[in-house]
N, C-alpha and C. Protein backbone atom coordinates (compact mmCIF):
# COMPACT_ATOMS: atom_id res chain seq x y z
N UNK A 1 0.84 -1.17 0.00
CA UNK A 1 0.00 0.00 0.00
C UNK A 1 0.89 1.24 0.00
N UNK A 2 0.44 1.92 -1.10
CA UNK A 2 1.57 3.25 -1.14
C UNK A 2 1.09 4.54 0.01
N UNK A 3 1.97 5.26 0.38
CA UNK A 3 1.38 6.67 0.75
C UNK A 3 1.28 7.40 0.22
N UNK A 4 -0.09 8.43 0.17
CA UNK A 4 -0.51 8.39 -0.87
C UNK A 4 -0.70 10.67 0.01
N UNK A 5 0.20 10.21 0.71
CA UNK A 5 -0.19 11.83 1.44
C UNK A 5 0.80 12.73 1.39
N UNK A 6 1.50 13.76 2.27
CA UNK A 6 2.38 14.86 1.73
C UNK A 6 3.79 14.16 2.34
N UNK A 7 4.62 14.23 1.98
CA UNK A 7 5.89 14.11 2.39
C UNK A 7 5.96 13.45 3.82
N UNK A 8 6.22 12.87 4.52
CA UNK A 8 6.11 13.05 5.96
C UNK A 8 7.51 13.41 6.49
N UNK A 9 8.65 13.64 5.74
CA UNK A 9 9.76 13.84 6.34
C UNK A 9 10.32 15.52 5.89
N UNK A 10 9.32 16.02 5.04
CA UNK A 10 9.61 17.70 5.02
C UNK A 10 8.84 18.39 6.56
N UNK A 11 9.28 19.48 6.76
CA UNK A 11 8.44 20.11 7.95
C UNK A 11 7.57 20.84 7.17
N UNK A 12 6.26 21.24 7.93
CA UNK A 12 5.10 22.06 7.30
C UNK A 12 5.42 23.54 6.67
N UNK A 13 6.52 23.93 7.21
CA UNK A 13 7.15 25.29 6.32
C UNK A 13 7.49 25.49 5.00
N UNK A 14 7.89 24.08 4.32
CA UNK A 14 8.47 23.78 3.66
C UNK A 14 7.42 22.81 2.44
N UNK A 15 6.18 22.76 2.75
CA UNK A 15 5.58 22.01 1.97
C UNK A 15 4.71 22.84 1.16
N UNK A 16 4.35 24.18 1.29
CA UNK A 16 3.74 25.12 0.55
C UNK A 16 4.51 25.65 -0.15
N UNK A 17 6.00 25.56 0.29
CA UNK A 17 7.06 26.47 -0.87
C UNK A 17 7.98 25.97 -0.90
N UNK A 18 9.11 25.32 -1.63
CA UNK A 18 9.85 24.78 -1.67
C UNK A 18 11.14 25.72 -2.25
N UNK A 19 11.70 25.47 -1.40
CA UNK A 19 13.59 26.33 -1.35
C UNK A 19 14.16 26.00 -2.55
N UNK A 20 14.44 26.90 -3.12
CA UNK A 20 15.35 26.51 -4.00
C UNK A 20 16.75 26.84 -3.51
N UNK A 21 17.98 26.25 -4.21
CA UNK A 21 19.20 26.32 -3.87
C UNK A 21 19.64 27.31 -3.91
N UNK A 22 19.81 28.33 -4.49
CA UNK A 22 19.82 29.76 -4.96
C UNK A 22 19.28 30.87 -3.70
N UNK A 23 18.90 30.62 -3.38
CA UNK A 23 18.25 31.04 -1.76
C UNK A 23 18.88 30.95 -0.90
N UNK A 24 19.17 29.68 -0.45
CA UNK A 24 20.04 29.33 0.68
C UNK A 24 21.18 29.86 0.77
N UNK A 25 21.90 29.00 1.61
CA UNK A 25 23.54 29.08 2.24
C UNK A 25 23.55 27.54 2.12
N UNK A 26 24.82 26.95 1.80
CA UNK A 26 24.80 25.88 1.22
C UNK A 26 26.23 25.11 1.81
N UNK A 27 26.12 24.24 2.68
CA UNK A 27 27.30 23.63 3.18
C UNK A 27 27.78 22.48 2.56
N UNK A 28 29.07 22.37 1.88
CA UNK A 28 29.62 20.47 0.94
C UNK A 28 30.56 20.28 1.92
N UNK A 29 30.42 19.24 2.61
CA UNK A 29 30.90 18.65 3.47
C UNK A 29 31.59 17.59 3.22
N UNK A 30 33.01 17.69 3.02
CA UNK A 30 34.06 16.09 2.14
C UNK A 30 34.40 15.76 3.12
N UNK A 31 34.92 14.38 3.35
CA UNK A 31 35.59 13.57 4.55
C UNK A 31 36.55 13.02 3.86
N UNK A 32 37.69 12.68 3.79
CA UNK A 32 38.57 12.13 2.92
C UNK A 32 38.87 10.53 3.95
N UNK A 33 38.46 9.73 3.60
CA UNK A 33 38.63 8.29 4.93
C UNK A 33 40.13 7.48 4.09
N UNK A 34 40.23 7.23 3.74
CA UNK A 34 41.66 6.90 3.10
C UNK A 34 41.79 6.92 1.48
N UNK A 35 43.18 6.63 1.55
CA UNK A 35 43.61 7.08 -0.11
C UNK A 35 44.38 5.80 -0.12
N UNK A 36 44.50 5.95 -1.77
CA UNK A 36 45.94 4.76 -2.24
C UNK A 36 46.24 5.31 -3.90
N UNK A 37 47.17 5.28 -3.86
CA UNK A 37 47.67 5.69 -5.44
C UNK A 37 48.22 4.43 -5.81
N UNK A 38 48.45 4.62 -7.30
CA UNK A 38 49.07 3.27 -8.11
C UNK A 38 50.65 3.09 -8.14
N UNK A 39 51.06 4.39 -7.66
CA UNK A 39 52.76 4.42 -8.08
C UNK A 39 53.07 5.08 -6.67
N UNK A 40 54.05 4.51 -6.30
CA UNK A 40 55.39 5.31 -5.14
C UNK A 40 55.28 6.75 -5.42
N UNK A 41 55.41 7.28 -4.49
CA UNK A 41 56.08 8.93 -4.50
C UNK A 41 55.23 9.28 -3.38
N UNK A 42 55.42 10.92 -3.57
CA UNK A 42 54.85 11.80 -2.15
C UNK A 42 53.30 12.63 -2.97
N UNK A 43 52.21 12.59 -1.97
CA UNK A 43 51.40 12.68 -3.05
C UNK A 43 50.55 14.42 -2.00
N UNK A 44 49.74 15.06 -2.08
CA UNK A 44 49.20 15.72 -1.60
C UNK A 44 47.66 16.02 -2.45
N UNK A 45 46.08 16.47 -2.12
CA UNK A 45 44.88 16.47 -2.65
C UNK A 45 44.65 17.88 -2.47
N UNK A 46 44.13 18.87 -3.45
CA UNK A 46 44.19 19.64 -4.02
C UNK A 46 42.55 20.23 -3.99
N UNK A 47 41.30 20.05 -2.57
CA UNK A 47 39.99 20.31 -2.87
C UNK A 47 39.74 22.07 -3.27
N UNK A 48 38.48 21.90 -4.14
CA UNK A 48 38.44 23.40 -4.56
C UNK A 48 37.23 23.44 -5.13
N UNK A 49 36.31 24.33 -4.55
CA UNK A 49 34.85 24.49 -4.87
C UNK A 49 34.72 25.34 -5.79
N UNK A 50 33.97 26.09 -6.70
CA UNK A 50 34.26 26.27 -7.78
C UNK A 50 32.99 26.33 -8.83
N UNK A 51 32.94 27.41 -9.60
CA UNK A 51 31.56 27.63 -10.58
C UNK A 51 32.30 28.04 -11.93
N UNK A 52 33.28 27.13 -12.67
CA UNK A 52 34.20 27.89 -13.99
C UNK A 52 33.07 28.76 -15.16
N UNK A 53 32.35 28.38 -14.60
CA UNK A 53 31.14 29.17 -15.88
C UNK A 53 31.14 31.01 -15.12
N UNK A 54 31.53 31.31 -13.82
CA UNK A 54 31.17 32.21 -13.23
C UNK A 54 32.51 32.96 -12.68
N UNK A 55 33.07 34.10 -13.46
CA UNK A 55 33.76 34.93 -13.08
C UNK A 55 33.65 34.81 -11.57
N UNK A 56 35.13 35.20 -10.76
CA UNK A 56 34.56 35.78 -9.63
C UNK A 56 34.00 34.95 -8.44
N UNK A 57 33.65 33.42 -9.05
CA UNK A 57 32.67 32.74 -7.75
C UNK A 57 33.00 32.38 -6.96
N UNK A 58 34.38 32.58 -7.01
CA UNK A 58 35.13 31.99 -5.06
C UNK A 58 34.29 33.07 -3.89
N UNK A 59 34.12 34.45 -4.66
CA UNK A 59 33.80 35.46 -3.57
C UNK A 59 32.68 35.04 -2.78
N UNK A 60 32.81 35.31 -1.65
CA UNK A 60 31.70 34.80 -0.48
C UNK A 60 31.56 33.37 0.27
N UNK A 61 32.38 32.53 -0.43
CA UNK A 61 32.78 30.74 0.08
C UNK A 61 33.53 30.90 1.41
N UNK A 62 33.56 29.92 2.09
CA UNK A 62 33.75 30.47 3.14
C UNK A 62 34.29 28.47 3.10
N UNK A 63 35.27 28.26 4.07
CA UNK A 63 36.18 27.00 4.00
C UNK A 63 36.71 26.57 5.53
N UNK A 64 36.17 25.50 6.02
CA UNK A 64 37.07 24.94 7.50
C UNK A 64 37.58 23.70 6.95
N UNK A 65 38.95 23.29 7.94
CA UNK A 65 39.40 21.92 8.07
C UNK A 65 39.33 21.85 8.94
N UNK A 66 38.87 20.43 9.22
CA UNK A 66 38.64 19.80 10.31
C UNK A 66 38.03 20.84 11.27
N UNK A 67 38.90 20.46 12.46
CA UNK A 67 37.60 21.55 13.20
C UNK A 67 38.05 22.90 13.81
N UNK A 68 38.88 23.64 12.42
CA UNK A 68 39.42 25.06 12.38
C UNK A 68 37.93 25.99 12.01
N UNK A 69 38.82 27.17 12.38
CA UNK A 69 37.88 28.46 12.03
C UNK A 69 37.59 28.47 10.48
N UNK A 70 36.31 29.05 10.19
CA UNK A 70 35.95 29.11 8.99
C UNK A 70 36.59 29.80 8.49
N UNK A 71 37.92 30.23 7.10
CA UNK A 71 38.17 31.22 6.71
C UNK A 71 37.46 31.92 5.35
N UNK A 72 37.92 32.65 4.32
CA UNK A 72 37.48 32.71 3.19
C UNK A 72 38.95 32.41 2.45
N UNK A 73 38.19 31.42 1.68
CA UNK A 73 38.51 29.96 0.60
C UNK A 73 37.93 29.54 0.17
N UNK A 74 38.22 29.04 -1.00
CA UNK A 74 38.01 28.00 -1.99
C UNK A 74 37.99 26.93 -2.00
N UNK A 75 39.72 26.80 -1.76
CA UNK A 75 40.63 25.98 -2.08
C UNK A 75 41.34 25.47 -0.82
N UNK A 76 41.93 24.40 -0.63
CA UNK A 76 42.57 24.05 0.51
C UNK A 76 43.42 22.56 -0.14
N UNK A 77 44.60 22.32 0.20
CA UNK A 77 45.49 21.40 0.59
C UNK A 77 45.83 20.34 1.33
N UNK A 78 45.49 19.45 1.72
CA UNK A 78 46.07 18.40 2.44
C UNK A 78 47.50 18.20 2.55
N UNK A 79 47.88 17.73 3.71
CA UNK A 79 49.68 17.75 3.75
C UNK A 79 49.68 16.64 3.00
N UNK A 80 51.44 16.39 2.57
CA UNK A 80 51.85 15.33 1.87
C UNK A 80 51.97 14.11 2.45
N UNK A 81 51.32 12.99 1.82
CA UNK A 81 51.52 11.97 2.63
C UNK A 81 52.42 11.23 1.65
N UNK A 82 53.32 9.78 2.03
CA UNK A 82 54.30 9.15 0.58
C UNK A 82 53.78 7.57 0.98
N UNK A 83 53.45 7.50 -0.48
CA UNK A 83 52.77 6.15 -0.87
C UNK A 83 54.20 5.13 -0.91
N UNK A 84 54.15 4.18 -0.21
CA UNK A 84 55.36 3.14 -0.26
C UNK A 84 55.08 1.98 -1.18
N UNK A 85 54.09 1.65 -0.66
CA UNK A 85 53.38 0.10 -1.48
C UNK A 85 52.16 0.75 -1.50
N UNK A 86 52.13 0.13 -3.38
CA UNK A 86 50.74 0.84 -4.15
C UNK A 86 49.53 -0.07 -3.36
N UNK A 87 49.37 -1.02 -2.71
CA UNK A 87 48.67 -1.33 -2.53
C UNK A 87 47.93 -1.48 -0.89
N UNK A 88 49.06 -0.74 0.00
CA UNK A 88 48.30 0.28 0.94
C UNK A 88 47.83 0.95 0.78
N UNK A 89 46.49 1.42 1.62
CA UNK A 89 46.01 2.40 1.85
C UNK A 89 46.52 3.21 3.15
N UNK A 90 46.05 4.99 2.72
CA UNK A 90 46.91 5.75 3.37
C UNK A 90 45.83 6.73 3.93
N UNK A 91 45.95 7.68 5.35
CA UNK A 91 44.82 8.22 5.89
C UNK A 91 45.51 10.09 5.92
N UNK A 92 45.08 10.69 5.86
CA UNK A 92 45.36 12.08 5.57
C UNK A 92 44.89 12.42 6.94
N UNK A 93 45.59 13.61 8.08
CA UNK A 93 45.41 13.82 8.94
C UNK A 93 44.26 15.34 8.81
N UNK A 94 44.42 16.04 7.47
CA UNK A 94 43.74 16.80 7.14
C UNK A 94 42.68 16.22 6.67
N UNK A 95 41.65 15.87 6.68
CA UNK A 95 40.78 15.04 6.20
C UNK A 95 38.85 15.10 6.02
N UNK A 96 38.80 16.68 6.79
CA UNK A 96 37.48 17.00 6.88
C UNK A 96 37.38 18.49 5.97
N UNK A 97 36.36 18.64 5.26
CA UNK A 97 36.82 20.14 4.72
C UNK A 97 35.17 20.36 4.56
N UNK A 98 35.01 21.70 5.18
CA UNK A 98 33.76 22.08 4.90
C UNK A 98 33.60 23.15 4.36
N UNK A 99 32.56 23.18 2.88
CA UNK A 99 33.18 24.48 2.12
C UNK A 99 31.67 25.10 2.35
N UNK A 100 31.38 26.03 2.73
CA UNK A 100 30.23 26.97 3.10
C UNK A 100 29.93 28.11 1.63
N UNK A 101 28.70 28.01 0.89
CA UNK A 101 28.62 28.25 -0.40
C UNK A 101 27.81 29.32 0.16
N UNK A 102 28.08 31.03 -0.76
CA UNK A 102 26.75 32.00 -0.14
C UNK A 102 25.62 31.97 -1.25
N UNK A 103 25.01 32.64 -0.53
CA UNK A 103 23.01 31.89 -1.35
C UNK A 103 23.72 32.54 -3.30
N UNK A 104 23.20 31.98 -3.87
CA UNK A 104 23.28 32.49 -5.04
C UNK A 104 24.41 31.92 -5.85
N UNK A 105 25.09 31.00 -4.85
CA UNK A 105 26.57 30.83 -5.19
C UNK A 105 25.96 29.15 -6.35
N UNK A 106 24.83 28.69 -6.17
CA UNK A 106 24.29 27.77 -6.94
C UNK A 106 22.62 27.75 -7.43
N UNK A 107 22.46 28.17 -8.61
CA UNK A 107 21.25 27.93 -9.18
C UNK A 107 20.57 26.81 -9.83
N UNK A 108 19.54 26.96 -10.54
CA UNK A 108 18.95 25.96 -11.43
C UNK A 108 18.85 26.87 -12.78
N UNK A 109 20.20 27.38 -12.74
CA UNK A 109 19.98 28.02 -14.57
C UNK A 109 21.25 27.69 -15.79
N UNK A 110 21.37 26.71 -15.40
CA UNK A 110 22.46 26.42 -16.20
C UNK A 110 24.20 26.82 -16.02
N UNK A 111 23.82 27.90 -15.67
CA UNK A 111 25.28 28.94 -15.30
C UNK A 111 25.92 28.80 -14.15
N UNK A 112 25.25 27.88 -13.09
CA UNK A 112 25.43 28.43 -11.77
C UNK A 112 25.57 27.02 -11.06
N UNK A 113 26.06 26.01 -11.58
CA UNK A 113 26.29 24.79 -11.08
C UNK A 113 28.05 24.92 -10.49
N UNK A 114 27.47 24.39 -9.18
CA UNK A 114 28.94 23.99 -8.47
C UNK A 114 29.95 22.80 -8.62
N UNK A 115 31.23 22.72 -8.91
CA UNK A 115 32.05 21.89 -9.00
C UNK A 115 32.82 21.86 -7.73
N UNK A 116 33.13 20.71 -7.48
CA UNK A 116 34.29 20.43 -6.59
C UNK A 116 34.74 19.40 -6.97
N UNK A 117 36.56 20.13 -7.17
CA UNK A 117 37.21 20.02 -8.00
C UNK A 117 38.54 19.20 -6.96
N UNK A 118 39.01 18.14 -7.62
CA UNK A 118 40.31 17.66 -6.55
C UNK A 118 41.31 17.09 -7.36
């Protein structure tokens, strides 16, 4: 038997009008839980939020690691970790990154889609 009634997991604020993304404030929340590369060497990850269709769109992003102060960023670095055997896996001590998007920073118009980029 289907349900056949309103959402039951939206709240009632939210069922007469529905948010669009473009509105909000918008948090992407990466966890990095381990890595492994194919070849030896010293490797470092490169995250970076990002709208290439949109001059300008870093302005207003706002960026924590782990559980630092929010700064304004984009972009952020992980330290270097060195792959010995390709077939370990390896854990990054930098490993939480929360990139805080300001309202407008993603639409539904074609132009305004977010990348995150690594």
């Amino acid at each position: 038997m289907a349900f056949r009634g309103p959402d039951p997991y939206l709240p009632a604020s939210l069922l007469t009008r529905r948010l669009k993304a473009g509105e909000k404030t918008l948090d992407l929340e990466f966890e990095i839980l381990s890595v492994g590369f194919n070849e030896e060497g010293r490797y470092a990850l490169r995250l970076s939020a990002e709208n290439p269709l949109q001059a300008g769109s870093s302005a207003g992003v706002q960026l924590q690691v782990n559980d630092g102060d929010p700064l304004p960023a984009c972009s952020a670095v992980t330290e270097v970790i060195e792959q010995q055997d390709p077939g370990q896996s390896l854990a990054f001590t930098r490993n939480k990154f929360i990139f805080t998007l300001p309202k407008g920073f993603c639409k539904n118009d074609g132009q305004s889609d977010a990348h995150l980029r690594v």
